[in-house]
Protein backbone atom coordinates (compact mmCIF):
# COMPACT_ATOMS: atom_id res chain seq x y z
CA UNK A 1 235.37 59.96 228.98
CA UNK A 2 231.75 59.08 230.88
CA UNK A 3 231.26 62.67 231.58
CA UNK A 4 232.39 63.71 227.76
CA UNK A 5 229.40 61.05 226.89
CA UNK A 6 227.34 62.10 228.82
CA UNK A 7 227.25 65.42 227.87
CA UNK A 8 227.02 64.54 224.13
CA UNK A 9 224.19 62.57 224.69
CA UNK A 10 222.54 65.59 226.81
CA UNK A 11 223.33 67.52 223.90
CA UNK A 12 222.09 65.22 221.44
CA UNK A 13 218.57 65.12 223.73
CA UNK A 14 217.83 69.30 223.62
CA UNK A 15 218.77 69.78 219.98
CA UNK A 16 216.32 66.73 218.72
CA UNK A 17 213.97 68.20 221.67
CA UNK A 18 213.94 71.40 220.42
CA UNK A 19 213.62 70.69 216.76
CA UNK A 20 210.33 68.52 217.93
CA UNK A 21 208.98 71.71 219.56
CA UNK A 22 209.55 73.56 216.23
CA UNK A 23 207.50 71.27 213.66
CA UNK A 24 204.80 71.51 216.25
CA UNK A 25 203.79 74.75 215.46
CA UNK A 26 201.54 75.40 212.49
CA UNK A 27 202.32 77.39 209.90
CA UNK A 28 200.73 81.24 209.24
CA UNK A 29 198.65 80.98 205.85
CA UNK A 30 198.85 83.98 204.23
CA UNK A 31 195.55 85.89 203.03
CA UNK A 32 195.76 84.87 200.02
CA UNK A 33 195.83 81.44 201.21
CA UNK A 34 192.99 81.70 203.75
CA UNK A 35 191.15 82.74 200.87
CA UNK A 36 191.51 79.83 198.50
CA UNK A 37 188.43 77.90 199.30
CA UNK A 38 185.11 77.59 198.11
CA UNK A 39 182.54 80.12 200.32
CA UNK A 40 179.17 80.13 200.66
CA UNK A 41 176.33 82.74 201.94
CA UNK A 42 175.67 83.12 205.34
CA UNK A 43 174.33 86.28 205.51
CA UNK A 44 173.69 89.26 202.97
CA UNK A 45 172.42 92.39 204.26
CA UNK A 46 171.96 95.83 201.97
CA UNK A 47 171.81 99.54 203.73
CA UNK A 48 170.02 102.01 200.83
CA UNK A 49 170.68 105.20 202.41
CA UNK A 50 169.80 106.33 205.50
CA UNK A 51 167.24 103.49 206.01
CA UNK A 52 167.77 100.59 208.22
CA UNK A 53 169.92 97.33 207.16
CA UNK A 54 167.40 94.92 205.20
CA UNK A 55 168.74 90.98 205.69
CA UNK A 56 168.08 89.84 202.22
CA UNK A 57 169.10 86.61 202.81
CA UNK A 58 170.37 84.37 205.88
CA UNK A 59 171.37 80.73 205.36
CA UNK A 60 168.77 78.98 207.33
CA UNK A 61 166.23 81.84 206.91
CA UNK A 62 163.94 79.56 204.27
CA UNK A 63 160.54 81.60 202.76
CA UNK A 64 161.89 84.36 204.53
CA UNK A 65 164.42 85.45 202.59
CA UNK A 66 164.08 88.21 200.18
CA UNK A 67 166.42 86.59 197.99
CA UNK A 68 167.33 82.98 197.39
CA UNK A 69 171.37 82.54 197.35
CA UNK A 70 171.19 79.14 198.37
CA UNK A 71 173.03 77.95 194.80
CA UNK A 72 175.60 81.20 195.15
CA UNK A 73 179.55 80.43 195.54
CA UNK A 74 182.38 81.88 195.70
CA UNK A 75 185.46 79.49 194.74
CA UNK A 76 189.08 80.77 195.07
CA UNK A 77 191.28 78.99 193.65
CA UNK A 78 195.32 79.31 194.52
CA UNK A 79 196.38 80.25 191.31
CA UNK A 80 194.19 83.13 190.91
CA UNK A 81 191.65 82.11 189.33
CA UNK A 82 187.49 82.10 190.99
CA UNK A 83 184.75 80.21 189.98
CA UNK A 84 181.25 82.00 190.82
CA UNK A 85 177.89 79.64 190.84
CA UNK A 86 175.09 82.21 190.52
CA UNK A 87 171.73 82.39 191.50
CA UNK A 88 170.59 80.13 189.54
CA UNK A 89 173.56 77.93 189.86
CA UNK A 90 174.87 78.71 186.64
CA UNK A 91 179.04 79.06 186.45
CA UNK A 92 181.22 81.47 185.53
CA UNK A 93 184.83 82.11 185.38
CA UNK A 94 187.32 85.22 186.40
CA UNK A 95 190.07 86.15 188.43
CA UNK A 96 191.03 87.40 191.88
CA UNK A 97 193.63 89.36 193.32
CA UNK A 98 194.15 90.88 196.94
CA UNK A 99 195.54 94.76 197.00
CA UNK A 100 195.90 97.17 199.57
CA UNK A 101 198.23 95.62 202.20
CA UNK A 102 195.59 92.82 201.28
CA UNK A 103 192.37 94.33 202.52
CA UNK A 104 190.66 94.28 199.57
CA UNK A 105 189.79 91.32 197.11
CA UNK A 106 189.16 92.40 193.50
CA UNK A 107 187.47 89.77 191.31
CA UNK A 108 187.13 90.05 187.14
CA UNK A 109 184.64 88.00 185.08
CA UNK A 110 183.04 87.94 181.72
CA UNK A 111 180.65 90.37 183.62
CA UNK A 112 182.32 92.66 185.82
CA UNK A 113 185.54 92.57 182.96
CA UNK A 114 186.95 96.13 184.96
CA UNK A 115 186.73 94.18 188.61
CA UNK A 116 184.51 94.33 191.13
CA UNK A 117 186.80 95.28 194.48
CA UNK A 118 185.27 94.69 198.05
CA UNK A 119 186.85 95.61 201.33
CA UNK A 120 187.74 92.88 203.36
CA UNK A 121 185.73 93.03 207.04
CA UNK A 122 187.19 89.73 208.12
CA UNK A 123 189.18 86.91 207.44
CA UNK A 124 189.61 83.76 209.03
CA UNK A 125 189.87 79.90 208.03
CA UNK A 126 186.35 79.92 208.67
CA UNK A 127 185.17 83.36 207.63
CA UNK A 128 185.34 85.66 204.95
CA UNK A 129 183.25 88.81 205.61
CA UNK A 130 183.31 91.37 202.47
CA UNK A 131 181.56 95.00 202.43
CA UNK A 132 181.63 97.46 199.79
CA UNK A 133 180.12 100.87 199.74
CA UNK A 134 178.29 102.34 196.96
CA UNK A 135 177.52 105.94 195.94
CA UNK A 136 174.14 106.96 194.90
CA UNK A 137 175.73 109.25 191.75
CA UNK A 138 178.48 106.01 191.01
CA UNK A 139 178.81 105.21 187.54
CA UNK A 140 181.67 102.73 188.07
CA UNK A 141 181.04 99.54 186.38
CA UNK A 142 181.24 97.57 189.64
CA UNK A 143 179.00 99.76 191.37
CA UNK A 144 176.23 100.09 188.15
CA UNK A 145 176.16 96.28 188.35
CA UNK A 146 174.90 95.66 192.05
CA UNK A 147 173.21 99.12 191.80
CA UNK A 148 171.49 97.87 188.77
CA UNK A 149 170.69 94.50 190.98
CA UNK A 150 169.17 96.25 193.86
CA UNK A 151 167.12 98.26 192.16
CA UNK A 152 165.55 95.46 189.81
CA UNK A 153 164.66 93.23 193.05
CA UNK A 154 164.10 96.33 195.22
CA UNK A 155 161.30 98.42 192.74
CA UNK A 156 158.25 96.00 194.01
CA UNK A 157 159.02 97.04 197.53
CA UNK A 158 159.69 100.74 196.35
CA UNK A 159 163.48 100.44 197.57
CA UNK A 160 166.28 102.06 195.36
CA UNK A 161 169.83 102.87 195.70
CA UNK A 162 169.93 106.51 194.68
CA UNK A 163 171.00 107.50 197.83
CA UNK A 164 173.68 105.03 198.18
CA UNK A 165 174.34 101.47 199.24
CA UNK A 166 176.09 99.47 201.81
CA UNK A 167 176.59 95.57 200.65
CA UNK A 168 177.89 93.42 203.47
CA UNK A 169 178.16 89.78 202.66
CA UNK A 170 179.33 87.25 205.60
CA UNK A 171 180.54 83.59 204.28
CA UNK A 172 181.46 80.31 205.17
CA UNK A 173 183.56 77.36 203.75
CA UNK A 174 181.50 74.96 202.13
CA UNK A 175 181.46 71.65 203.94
């Protein structure tokens, strides 16, 4: 009878120790989960051709900075829907989606109505790098929009983006 006892008690001990070990271990989070957060710039930097990357803006870079997105955000919410402060921290409202085995992250708005897509470079809890690459001839919505951008803030400095474009944009949760 001890030993019967004993060995239901040993029992008892590895199943409760082994259940312990399993609500240790954190959960995965899914993309689409790492995603829903609000991001902010870190860094922006634009390649126009075959010309060298130009940093247009870096977070701490101050007077420096080509372009101020200081007031710029990103906010993904879980049910689909993002929030984008602008440049001049006004708001506006869309949609997101992930496609392509979830490497890229198409968002809509009252601007970009067809979607703007970017490839995903990198995704973390505490990174969301995006890239998208632009033809000089590309008369895709998406691509007229930041091509349209570029070459308003670019035309003082004699930059354009008729040879093409490379946009990569590295973010960071907002604390």
């Amino acid at each position: 009878m001890k030993k019967a006892l004993l060995f239901l008690l040993l029992g008892t001990t590895i199943f409760v120790g082994c259940n312990n070990d399993d609500d240790d271990t954190p959960a995965v989070k899914t993309k689409a989960e790492l995603i829903a957060q609000t991001w902010e710039v870190n860094t922006g930097i634009v390649t126009l051709g075959t010309l060298p990357p130009i940093t247009g803006y870096t977070k701490n870079g101050g007077t420096t900075n080509a372009l101020d997105m200081s007031k710029f955000r990103l906010q993904f919410k879980s049910n689909g829907d993002v929030v984008q402060t602008g440049l001049d921290g006004t708001s506006s409202t869309g949609k997101w989606s992930l496609s392509e085995n979830d490497t890229k992250l198409t968002m809509t708005s009252p601007q970009l109505p067809a979607g703007d897509t970017w490839k995903i470079d990198n995704l973390t809890e505490t990174n969301l790098d995006i890239s998208r690459d632009i033809a000089g001839n590309s008369t895709a919505p998406g691509d007229l929009y930041w091509k349209n951008l570029i070459d308003a803030y670019g035309k003082p400095l004699g930059l354009s983006s008729a040879n093409g474009v490379k946009i990569a944009v590295k973010t960071t949760p907002v604390k």
